[in-house]
N, C-alpha and C. Protein backbone atom coordinates (compact mmCIF):
# COMPACT_ATOMS: atom_id res chain seq x y z
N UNK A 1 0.55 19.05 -9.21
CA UNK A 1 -0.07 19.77 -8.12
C UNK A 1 -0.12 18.96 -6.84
N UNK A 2 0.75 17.91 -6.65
CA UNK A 2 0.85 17.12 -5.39
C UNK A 2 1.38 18.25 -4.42
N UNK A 3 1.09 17.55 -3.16
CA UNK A 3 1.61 18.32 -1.79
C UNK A 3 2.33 17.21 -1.17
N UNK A 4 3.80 17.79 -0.95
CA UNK A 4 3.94 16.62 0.12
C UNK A 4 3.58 16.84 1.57
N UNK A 5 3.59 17.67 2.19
CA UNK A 5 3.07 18.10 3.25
C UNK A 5 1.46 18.24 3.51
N UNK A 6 0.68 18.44 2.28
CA UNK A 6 -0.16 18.95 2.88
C UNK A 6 -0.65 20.01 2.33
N UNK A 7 0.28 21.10 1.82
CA UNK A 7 -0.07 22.54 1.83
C UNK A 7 0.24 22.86 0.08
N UNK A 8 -0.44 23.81 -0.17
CA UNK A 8 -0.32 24.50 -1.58
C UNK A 8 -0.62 25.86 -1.67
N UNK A 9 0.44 26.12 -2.36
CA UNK A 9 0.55 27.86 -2.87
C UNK A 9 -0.21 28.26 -4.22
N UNK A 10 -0.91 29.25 -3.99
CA UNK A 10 -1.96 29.58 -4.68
C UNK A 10 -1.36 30.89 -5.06
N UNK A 11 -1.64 31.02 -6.62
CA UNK A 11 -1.27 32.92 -6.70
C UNK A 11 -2.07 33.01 -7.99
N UNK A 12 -3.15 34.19 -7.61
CA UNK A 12 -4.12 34.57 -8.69
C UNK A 12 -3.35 35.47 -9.43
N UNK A 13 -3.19 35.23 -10.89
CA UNK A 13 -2.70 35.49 -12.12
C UNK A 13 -3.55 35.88 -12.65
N UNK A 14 -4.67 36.38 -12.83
CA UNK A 14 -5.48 36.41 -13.69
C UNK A 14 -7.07 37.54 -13.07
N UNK A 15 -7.03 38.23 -13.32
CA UNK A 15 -7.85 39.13 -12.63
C UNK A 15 -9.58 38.71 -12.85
N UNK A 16 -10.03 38.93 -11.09
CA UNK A 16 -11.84 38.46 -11.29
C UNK A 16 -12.66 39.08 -12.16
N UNK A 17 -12.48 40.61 -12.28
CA UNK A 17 -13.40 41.21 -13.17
C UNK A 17 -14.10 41.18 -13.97
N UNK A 18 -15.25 40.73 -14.32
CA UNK A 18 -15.69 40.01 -15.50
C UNK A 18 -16.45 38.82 -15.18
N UNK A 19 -15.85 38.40 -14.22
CA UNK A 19 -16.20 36.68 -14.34
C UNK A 19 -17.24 36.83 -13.87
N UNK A 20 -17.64 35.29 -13.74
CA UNK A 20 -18.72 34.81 -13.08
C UNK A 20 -19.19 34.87 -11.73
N UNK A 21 -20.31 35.06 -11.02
CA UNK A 21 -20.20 35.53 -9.68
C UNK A 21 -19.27 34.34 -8.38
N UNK A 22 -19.83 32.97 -9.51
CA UNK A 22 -19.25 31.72 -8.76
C UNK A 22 -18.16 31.71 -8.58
N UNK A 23 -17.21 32.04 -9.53
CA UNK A 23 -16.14 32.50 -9.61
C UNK A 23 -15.30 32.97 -8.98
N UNK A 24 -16.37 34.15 -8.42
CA UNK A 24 -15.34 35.43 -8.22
C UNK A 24 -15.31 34.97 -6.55
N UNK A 25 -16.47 34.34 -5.96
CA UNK A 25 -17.00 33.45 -5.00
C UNK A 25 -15.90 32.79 -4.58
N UNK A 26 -15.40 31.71 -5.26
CA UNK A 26 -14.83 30.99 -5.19
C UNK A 26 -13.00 31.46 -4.61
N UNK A 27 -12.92 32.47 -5.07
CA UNK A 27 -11.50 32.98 -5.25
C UNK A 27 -11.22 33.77 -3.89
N UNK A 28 -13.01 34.49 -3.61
CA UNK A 28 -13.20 34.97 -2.22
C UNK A 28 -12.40 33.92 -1.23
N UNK A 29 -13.33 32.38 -1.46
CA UNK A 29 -12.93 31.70 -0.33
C UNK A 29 -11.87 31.03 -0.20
N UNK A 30 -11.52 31.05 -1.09
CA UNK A 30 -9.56 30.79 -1.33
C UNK A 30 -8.75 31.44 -0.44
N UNK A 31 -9.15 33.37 -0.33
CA UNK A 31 -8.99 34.04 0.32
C UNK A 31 -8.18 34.84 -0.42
N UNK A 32 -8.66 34.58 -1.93
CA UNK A 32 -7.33 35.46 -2.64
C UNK A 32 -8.02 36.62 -3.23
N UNK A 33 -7.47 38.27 -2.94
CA UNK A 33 -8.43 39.33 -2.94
C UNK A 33 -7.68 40.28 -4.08
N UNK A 34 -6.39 40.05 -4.43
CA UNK A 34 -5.50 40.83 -5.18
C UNK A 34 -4.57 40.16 -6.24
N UNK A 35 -4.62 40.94 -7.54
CA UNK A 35 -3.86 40.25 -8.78
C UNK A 35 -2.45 39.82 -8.39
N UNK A 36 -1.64 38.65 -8.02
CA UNK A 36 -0.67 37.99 -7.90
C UNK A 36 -0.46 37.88 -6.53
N UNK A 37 -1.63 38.20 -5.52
CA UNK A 37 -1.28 38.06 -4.16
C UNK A 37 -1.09 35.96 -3.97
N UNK A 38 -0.28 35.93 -3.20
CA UNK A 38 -0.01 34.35 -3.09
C UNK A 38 -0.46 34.29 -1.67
N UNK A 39 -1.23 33.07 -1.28
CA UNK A 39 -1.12 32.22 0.20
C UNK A 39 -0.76 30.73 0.05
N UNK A 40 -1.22 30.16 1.10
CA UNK A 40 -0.96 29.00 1.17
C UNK A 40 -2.18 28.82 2.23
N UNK A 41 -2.40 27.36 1.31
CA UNK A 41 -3.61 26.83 1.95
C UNK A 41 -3.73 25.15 2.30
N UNK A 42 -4.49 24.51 3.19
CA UNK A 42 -4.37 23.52 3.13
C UNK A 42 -4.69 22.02 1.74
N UNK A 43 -3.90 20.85 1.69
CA UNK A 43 -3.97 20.67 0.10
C UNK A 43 -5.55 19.65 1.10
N UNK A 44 -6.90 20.37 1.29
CA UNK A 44 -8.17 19.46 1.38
C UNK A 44 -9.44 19.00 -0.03
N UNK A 45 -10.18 18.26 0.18
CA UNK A 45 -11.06 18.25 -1.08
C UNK A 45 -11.69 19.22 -1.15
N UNK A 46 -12.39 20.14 -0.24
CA UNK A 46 -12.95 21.76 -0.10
C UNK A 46 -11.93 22.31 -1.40
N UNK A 47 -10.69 22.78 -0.70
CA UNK A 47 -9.83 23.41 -1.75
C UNK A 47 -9.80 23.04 -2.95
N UNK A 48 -9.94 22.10 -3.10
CA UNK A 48 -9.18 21.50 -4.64
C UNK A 48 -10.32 21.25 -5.47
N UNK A 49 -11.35 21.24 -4.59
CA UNK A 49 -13.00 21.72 -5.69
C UNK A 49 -12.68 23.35 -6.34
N UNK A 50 -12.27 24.20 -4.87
CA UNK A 50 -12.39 25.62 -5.60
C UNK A 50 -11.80 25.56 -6.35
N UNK A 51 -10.44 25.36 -6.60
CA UNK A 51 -9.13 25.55 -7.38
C UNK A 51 -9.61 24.85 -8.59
N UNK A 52 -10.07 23.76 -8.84
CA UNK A 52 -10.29 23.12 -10.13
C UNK A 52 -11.27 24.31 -10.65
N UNK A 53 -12.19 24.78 -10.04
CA UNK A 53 -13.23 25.52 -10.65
C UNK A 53 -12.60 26.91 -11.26
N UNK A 54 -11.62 27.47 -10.44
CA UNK A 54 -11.19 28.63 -10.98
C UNK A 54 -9.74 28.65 -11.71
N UNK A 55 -9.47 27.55 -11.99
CA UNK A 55 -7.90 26.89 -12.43
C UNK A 55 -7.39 27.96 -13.08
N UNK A 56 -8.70 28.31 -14.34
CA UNK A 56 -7.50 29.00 -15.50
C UNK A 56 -7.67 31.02 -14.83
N UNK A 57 -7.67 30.82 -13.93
CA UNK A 57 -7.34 32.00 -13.24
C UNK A 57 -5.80 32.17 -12.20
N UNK A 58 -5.68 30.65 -11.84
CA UNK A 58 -4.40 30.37 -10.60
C UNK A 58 -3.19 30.21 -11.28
N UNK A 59 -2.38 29.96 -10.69
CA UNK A 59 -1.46 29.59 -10.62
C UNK A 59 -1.12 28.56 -9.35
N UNK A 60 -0.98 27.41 -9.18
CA UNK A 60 -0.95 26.42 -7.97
C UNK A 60 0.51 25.74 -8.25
N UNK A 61 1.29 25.62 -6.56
CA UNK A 61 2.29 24.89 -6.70
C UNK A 61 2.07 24.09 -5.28
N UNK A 62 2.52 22.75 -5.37
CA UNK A 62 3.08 22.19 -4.24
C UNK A 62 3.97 22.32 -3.19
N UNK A 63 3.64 22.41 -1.55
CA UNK A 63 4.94 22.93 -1.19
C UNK A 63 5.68 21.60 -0.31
């Protein structure tokens, strides 16, 4: 999950429904709102708290 730039692609695989509110929180501020929608975000420690928290929901690549 290194960046060489900087940046990482995020794509929720795994649908919120169910989960936890923190969770679903979390995925909000990712900014990811739809099952396999992808962005790209900056690779900061903010991010990579959310992402660890909601891991087995993502899918994360380096860009």
């Amino acid at each position: 999950m290194s960046a060489g730039n900087g940046r990482l692609k995020i794509t929720l695989v795994k649908s919120v429904s169910g989960r936890l509110a923190a969770h679903k929180a979390c995925v909000a501020g990712l900014g990811l709102r739809r099952t396999h929608q992808s962005i790209e975000v900056n690779d900061t420690p903010e991010n990579r708290g959310m992402i660890n928290k909601v891991n087995y929901l993502l899918k994360v690549e380096g860009l």
